[in-house]
PDB file of N, CA and C in Angstrom:
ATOM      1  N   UNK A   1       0.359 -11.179   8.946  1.00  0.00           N
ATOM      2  CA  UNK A   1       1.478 -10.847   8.103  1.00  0.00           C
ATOM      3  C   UNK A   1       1.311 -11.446   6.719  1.00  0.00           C
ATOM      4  N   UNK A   2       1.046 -12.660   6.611  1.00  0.00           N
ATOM      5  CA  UNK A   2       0.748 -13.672   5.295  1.00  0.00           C
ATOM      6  C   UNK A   2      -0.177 -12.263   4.937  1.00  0.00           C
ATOM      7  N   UNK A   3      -1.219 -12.156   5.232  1.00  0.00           N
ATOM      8  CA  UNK A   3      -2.504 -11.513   4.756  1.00  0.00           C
ATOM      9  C   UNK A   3      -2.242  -9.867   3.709  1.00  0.00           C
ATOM     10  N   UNK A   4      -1.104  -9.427   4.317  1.00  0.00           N
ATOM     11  CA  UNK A   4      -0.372  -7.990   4.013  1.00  0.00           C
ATOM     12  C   UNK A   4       0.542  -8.690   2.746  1.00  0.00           C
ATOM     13  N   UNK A   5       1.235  -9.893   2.142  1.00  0.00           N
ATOM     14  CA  UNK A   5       1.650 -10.495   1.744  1.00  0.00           C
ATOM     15  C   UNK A   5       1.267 -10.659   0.368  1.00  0.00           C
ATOM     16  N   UNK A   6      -0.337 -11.601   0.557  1.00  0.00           N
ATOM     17  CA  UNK A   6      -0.967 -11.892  -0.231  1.00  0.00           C
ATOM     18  C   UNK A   6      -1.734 -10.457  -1.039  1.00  0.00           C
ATOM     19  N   UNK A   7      -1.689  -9.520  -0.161  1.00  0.00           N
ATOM     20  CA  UNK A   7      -3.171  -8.123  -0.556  1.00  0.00           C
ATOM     21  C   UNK A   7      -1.680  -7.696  -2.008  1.00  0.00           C
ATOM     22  N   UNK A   8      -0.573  -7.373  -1.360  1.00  0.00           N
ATOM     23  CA  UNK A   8       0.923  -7.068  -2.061  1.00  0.00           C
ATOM     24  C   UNK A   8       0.916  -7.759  -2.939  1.00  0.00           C
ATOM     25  N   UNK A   9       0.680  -9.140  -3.529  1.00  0.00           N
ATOM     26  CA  UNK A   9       1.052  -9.815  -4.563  1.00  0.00           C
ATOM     27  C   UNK A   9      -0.113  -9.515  -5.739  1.00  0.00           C
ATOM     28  N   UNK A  10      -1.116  -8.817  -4.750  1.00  0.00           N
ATOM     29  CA  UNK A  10      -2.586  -9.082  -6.032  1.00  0.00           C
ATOM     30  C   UNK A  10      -3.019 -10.654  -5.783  1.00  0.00           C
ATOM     31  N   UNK A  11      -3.223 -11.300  -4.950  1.00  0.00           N
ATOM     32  CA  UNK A  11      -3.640 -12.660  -5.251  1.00  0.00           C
ATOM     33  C   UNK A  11      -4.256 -12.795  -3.936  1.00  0.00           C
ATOM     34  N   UNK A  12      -5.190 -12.543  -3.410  1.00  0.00           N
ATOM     35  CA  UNK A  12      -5.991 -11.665  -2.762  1.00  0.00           C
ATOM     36  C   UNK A  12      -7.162 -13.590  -2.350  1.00  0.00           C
ATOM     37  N   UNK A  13      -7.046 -13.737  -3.598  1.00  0.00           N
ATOM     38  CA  UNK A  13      -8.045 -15.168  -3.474  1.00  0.00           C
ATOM     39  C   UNK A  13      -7.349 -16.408  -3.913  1.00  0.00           C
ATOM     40  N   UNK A  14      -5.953 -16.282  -4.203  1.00  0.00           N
ATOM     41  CA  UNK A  14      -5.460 -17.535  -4.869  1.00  0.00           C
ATOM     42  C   UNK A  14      -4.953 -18.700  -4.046  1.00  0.00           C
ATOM     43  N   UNK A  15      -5.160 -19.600  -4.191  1.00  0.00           N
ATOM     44  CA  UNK A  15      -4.423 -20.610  -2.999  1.00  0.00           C
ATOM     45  C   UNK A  15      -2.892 -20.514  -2.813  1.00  0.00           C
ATOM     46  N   UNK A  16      -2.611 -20.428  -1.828  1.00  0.00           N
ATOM     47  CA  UNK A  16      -1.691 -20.373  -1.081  1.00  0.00           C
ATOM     48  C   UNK A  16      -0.062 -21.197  -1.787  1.00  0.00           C
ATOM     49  N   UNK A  17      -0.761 -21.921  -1.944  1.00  0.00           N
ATOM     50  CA  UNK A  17       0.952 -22.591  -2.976  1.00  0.00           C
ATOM     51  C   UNK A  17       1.128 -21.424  -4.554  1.00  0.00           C
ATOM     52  N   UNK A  18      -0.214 -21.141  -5.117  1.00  0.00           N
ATOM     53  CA  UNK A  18       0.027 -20.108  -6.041  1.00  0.00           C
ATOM     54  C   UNK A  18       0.796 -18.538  -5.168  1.00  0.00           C
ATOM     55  N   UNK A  19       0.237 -18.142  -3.986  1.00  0.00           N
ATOM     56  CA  UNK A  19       0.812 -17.232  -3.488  1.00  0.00           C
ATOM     57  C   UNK A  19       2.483 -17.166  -3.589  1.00  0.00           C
ATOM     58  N   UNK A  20       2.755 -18.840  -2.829  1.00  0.00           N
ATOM     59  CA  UNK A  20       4.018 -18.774  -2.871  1.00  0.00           C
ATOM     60  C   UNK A  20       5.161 -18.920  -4.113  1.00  0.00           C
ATOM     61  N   UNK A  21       4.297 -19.199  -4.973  1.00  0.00           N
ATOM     62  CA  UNK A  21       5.228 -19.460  -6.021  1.00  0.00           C
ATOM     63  C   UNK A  21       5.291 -18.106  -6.801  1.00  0.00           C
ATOM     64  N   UNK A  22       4.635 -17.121  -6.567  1.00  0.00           N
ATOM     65  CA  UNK A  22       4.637 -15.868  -6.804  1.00  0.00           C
ATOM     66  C   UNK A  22       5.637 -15.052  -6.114  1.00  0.00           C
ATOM     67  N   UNK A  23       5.727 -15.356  -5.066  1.00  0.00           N
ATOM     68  CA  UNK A  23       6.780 -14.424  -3.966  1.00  0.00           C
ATOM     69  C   UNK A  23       7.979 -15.140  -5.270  1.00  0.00           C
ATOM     70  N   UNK A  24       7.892 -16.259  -5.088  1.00  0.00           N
ATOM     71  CA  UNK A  24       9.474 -16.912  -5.278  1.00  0.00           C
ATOM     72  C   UNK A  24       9.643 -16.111  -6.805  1.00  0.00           C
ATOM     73  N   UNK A  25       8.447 -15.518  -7.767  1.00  0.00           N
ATOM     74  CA  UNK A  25       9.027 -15.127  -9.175  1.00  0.00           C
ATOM     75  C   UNK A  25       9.542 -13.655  -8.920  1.00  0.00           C
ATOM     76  N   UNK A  26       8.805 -12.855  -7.457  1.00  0.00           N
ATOM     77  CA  UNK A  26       9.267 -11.792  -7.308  1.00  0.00           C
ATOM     78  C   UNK A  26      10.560 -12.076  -6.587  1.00  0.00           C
ATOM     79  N   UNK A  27      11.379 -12.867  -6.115  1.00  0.00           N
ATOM     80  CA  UNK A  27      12.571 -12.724  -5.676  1.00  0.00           C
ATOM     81  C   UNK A  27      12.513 -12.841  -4.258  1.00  0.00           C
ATOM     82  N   UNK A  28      10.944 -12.813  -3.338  1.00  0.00           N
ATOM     83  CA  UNK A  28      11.475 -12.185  -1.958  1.00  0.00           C
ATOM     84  C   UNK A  28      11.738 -13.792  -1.095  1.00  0.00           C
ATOM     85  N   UNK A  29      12.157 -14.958  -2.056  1.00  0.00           N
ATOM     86  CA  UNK A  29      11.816 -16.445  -1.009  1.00  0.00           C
ATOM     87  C   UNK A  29      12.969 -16.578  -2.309  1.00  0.00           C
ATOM     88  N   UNK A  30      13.767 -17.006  -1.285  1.00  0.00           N
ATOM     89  CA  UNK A  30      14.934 -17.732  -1.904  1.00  0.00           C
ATOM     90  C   UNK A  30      14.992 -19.492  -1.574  1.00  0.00           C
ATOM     91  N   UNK A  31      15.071 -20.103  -2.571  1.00  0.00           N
ATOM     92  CA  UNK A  31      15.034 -21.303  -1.964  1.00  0.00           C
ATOM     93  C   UNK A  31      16.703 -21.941  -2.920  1.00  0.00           C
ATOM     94  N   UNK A  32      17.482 -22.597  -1.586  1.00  0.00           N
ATOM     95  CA  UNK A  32      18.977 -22.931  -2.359  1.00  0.00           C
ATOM     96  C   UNK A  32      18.731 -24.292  -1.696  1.00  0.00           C
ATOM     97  N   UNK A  33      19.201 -25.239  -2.614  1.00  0.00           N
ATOM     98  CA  UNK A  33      19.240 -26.741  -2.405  1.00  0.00           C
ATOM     99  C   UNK A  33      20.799 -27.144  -2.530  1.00  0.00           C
ATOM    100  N   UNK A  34      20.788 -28.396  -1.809  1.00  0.00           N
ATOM    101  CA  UNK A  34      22.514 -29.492  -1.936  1.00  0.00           C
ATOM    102  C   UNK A  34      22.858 -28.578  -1.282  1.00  0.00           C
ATOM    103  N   UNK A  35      24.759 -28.951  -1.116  1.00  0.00           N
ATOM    104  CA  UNK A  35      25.855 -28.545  -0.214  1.00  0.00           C
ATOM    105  C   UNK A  35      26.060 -26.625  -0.217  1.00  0.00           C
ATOM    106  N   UNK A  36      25.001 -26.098  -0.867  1.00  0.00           N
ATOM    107  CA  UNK A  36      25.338 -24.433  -0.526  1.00  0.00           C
ATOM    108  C   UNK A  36      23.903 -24.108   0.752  1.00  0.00           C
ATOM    109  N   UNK A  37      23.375 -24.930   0.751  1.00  0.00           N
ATOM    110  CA  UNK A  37      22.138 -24.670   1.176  1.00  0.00           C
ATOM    111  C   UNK A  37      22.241 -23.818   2.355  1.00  0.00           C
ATOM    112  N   UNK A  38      23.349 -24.601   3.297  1.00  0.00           N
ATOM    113  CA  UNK A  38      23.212 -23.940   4.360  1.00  0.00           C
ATOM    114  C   UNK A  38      24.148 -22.606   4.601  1.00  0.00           C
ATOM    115  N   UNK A  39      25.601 -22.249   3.260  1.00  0.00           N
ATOM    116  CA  UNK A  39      25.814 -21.245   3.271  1.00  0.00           C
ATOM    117  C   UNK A  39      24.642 -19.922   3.216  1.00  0.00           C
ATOM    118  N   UNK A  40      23.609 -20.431   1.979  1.00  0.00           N
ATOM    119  CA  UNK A  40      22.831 -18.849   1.893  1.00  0.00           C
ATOM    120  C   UNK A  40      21.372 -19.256   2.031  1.00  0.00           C
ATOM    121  N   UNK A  41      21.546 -20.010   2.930  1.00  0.00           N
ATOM    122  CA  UNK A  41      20.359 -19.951   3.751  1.00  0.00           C
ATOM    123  C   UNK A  41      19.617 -19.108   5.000  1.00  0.00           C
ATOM    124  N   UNK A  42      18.866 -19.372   5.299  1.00  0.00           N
ATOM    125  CA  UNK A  42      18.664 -18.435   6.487  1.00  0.00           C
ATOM    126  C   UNK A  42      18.653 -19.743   7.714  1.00  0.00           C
ATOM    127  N   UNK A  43      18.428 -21.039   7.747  1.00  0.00           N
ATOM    128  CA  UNK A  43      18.443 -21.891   8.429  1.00  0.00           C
ATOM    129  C   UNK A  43      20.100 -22.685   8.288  1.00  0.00           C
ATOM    130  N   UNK A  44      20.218 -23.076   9.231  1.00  0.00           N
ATOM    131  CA  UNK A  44      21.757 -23.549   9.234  1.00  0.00           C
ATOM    132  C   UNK A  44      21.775 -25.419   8.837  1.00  0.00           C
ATOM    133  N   UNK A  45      22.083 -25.762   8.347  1.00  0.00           N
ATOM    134  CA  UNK A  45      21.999 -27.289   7.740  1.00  0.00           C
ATOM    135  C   UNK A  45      23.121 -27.891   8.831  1.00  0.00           C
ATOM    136  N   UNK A  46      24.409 -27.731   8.884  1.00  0.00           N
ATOM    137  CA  UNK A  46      25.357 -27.993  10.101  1.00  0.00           C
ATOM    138  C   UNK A  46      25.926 -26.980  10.614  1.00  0.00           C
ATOM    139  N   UNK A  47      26.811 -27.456  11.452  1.00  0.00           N
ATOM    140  CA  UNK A  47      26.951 -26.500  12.349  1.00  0.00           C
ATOM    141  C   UNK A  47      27.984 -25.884  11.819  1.00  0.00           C
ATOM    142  N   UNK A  48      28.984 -25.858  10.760  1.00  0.00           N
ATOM    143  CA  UNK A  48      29.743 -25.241   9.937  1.00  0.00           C
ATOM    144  C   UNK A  48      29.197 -23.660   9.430  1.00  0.00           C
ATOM    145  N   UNK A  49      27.615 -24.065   9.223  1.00  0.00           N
ATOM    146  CA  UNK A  49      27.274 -23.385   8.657  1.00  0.00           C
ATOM    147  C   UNK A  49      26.373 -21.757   9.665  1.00  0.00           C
ATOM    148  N   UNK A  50      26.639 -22.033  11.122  1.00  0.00           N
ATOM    149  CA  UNK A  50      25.918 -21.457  11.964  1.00  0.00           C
ATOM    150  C   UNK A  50      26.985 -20.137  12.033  1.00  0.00           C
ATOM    151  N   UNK A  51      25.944 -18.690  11.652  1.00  0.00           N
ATOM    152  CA  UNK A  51      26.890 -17.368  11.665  1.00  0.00           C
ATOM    153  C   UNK A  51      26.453 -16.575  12.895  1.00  0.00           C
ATOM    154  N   UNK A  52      27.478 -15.585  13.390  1.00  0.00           N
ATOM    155  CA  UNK A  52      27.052 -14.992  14.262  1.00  0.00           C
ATOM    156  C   UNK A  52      25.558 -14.048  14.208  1.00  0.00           C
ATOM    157  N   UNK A  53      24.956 -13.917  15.115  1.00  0.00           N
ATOM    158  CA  UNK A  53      23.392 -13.318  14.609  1.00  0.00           C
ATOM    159  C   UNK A  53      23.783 -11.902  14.073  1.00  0.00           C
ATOM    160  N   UNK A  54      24.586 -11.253  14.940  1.00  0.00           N
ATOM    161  CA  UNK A  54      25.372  -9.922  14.183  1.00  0.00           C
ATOM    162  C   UNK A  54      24.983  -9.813  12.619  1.00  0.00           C
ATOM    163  N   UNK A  55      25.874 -11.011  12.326  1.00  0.00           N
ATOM    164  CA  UNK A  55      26.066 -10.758  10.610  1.00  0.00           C
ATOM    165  C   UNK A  55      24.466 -11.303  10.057  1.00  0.00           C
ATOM    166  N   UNK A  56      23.542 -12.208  10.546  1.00  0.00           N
ATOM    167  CA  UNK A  56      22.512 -12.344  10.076  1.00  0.00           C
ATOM    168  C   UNK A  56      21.561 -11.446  10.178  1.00  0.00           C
ATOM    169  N   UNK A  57      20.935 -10.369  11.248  1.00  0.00           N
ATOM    170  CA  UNK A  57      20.704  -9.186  11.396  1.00  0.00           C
ATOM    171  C   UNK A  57      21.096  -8.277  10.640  1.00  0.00           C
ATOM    172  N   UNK A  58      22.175  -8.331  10.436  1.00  0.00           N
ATOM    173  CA  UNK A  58      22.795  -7.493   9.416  1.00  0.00           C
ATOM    174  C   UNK A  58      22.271  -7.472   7.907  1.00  0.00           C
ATOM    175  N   UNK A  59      22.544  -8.351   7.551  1.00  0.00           N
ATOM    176  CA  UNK A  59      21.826  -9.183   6.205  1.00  0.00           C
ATOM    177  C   UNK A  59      20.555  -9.057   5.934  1.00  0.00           C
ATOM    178  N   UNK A  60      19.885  -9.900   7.089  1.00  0.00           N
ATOM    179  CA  UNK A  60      18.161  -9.616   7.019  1.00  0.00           C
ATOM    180  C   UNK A  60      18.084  -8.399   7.023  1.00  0.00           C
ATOM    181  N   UNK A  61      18.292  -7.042   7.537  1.00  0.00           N
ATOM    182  CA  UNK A  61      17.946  -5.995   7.290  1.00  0.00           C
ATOM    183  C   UNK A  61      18.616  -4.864   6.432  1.00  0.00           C
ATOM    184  N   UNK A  62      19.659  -5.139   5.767  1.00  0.00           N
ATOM    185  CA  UNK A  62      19.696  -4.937   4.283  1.00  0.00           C
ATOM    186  C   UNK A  62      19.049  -5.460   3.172  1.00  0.00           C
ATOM    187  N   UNK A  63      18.278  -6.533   3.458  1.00  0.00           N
ATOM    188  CA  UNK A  63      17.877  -6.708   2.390  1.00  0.00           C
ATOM    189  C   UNK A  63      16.072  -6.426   2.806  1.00  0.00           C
ATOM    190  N   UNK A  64      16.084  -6.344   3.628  1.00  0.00           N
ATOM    191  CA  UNK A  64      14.824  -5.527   4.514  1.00  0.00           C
ATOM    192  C   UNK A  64      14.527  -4.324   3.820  1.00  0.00           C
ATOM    193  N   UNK A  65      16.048  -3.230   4.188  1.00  0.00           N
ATOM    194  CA  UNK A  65      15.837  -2.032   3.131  1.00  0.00           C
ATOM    195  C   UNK A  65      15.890  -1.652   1.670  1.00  0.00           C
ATOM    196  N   UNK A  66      16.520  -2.744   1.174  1.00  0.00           N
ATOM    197  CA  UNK A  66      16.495  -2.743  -0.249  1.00  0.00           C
ATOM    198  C   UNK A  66      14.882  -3.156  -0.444  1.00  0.00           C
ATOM    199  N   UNK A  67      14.537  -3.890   0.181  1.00  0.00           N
ATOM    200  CA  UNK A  67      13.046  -4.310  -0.341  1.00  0.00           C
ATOM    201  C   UNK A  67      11.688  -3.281  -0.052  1.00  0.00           C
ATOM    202  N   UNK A  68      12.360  -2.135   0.726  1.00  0.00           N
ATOM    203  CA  UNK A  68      11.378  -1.023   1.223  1.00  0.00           C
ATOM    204  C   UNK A  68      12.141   0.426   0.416  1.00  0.00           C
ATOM    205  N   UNK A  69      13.041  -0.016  -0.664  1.00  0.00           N
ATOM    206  CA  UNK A  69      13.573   1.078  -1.803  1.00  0.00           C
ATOM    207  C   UNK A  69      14.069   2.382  -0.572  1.00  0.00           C
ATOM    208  N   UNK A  70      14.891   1.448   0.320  1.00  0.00           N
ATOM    209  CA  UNK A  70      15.903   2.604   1.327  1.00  0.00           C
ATOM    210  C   UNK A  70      15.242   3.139   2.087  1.00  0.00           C
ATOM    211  N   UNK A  71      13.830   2.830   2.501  1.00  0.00           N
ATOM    212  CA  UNK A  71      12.433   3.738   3.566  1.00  0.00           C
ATOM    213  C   UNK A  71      13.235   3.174   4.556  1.00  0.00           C
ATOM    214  N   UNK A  72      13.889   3.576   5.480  1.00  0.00           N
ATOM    215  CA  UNK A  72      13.848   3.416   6.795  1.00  0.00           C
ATOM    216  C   UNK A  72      12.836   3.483   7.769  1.00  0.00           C
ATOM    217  N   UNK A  73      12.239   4.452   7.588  1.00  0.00           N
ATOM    218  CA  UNK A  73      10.722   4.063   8.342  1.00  0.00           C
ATOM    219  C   UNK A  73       9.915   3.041   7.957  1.00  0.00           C
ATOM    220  N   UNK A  74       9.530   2.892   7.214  1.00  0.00           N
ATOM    221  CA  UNK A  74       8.907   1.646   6.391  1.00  0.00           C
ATOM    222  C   UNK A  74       9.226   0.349   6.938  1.00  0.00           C
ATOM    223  N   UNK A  75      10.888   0.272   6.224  1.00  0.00           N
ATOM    224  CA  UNK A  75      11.379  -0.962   6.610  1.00  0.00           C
ATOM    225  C   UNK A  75      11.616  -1.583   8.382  1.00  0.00           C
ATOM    226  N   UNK A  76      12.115  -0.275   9.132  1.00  0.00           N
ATOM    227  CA  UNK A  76      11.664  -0.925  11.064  1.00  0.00           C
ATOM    228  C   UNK A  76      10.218  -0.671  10.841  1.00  0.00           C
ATOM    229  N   UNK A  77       8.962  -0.242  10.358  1.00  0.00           N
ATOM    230  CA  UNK A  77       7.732  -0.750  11.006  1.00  0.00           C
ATOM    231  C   UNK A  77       7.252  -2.317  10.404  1.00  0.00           C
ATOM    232  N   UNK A  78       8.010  -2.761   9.402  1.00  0.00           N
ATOM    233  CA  UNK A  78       7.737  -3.957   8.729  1.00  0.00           C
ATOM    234  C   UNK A  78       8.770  -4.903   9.419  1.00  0.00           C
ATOM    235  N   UNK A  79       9.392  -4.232  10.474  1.00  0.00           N
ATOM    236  CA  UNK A  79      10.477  -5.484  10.604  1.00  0.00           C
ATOM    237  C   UNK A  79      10.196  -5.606  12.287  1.00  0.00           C
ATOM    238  N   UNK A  80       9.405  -4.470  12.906  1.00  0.00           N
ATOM    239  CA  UNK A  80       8.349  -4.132  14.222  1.00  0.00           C
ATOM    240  C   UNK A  80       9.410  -3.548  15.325  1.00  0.00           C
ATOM    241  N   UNK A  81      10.204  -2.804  14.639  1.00  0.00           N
ATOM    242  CA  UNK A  81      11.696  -2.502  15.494  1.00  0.00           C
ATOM    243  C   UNK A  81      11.612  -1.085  15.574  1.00  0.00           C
ATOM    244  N   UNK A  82      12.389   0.047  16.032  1.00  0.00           N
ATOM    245  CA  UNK A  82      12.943   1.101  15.812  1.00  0.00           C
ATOM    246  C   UNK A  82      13.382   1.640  14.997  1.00  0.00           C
ATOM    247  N   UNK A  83      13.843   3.117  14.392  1.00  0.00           N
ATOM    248  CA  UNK A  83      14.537   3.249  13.365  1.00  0.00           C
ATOM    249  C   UNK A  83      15.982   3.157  13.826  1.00  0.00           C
ATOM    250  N   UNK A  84      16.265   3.369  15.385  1.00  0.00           N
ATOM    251  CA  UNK A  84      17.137   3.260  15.432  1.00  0.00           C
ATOM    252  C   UNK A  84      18.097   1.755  15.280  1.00  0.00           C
ATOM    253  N   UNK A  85      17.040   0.989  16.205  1.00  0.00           N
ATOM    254  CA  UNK A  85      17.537  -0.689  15.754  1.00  0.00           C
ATOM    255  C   UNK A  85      18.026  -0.746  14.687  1.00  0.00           C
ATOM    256  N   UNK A  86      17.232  -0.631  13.695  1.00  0.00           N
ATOM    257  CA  UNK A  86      17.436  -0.749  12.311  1.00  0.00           C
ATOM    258  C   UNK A  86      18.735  -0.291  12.115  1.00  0.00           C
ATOM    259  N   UNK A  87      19.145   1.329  11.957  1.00  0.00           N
ATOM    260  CA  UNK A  87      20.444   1.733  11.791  1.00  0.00           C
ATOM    261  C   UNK A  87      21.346   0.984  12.640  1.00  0.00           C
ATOM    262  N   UNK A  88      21.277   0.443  13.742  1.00  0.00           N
ATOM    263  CA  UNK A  88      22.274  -0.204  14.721  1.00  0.00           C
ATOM    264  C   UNK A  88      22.513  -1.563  13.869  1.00  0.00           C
ATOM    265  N   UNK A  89      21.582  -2.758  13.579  1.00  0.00           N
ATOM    266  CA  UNK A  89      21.656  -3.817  12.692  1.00  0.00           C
ATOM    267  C   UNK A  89      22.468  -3.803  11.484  1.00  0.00           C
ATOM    268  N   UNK A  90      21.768  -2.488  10.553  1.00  0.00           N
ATOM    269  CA  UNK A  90      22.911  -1.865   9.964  1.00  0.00           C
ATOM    270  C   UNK A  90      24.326  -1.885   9.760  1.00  0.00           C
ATOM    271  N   UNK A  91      24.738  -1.090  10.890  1.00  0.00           N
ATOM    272  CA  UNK A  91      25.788  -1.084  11.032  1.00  0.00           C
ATOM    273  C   UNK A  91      26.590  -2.262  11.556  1.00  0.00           C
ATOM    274  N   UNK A  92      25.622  -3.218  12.085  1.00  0.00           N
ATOM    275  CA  UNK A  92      26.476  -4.648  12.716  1.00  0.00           C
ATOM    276  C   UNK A  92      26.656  -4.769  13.739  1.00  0.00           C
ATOM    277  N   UNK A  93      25.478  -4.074  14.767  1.00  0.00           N
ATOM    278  CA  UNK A  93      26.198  -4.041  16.195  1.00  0.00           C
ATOM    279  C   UNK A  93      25.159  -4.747  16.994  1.00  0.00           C
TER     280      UNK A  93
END
């Protein structure tokens, strides 16, 4: 997966901390620090902050399809699911 990652960024030979600091200028690595962290995070910091998987499914794969410019096919073979999953996540179920 890294490998499909790196071929996508053009950096094909660059070390790996350059890789990542590349994702992070394209937007797809969010990194949030201090007391929001664990609101818009994908990892939960306390347990305040723990959401139902529903709504995280949900999330991850909207922004799944925004990042595959609305391909539904695209986006379940990059996410290794169904198209239907996908529309079901979608929708929140």
């Amino acid at each position: 997966m890294l490998e499909g990652s790196v071929a996508r960024l053009g950096v094909e030979k660059a070390p790996y901390a350059k890789v990542i600091d590349r994702e992070r200028e394209l937007g797809a690595l969010v990194v949030v620090e201090g007391d929001d962290a664990g609101q818009h995070g994908l990892w939960p910091v306390a347990p305040k902050d723990i959401r139902p998987m529903r709504e995280v499914r949900r999330e991850y794969a909207t922004r799944a399809l925004q990042l595959h410019a609305g391909n539904y096919t695209v986006t379940a073979r990059a996410l290794g699911i169904a198209v239907n999953t996908l529309k079901a996540y979608l929708a929140g179920e």
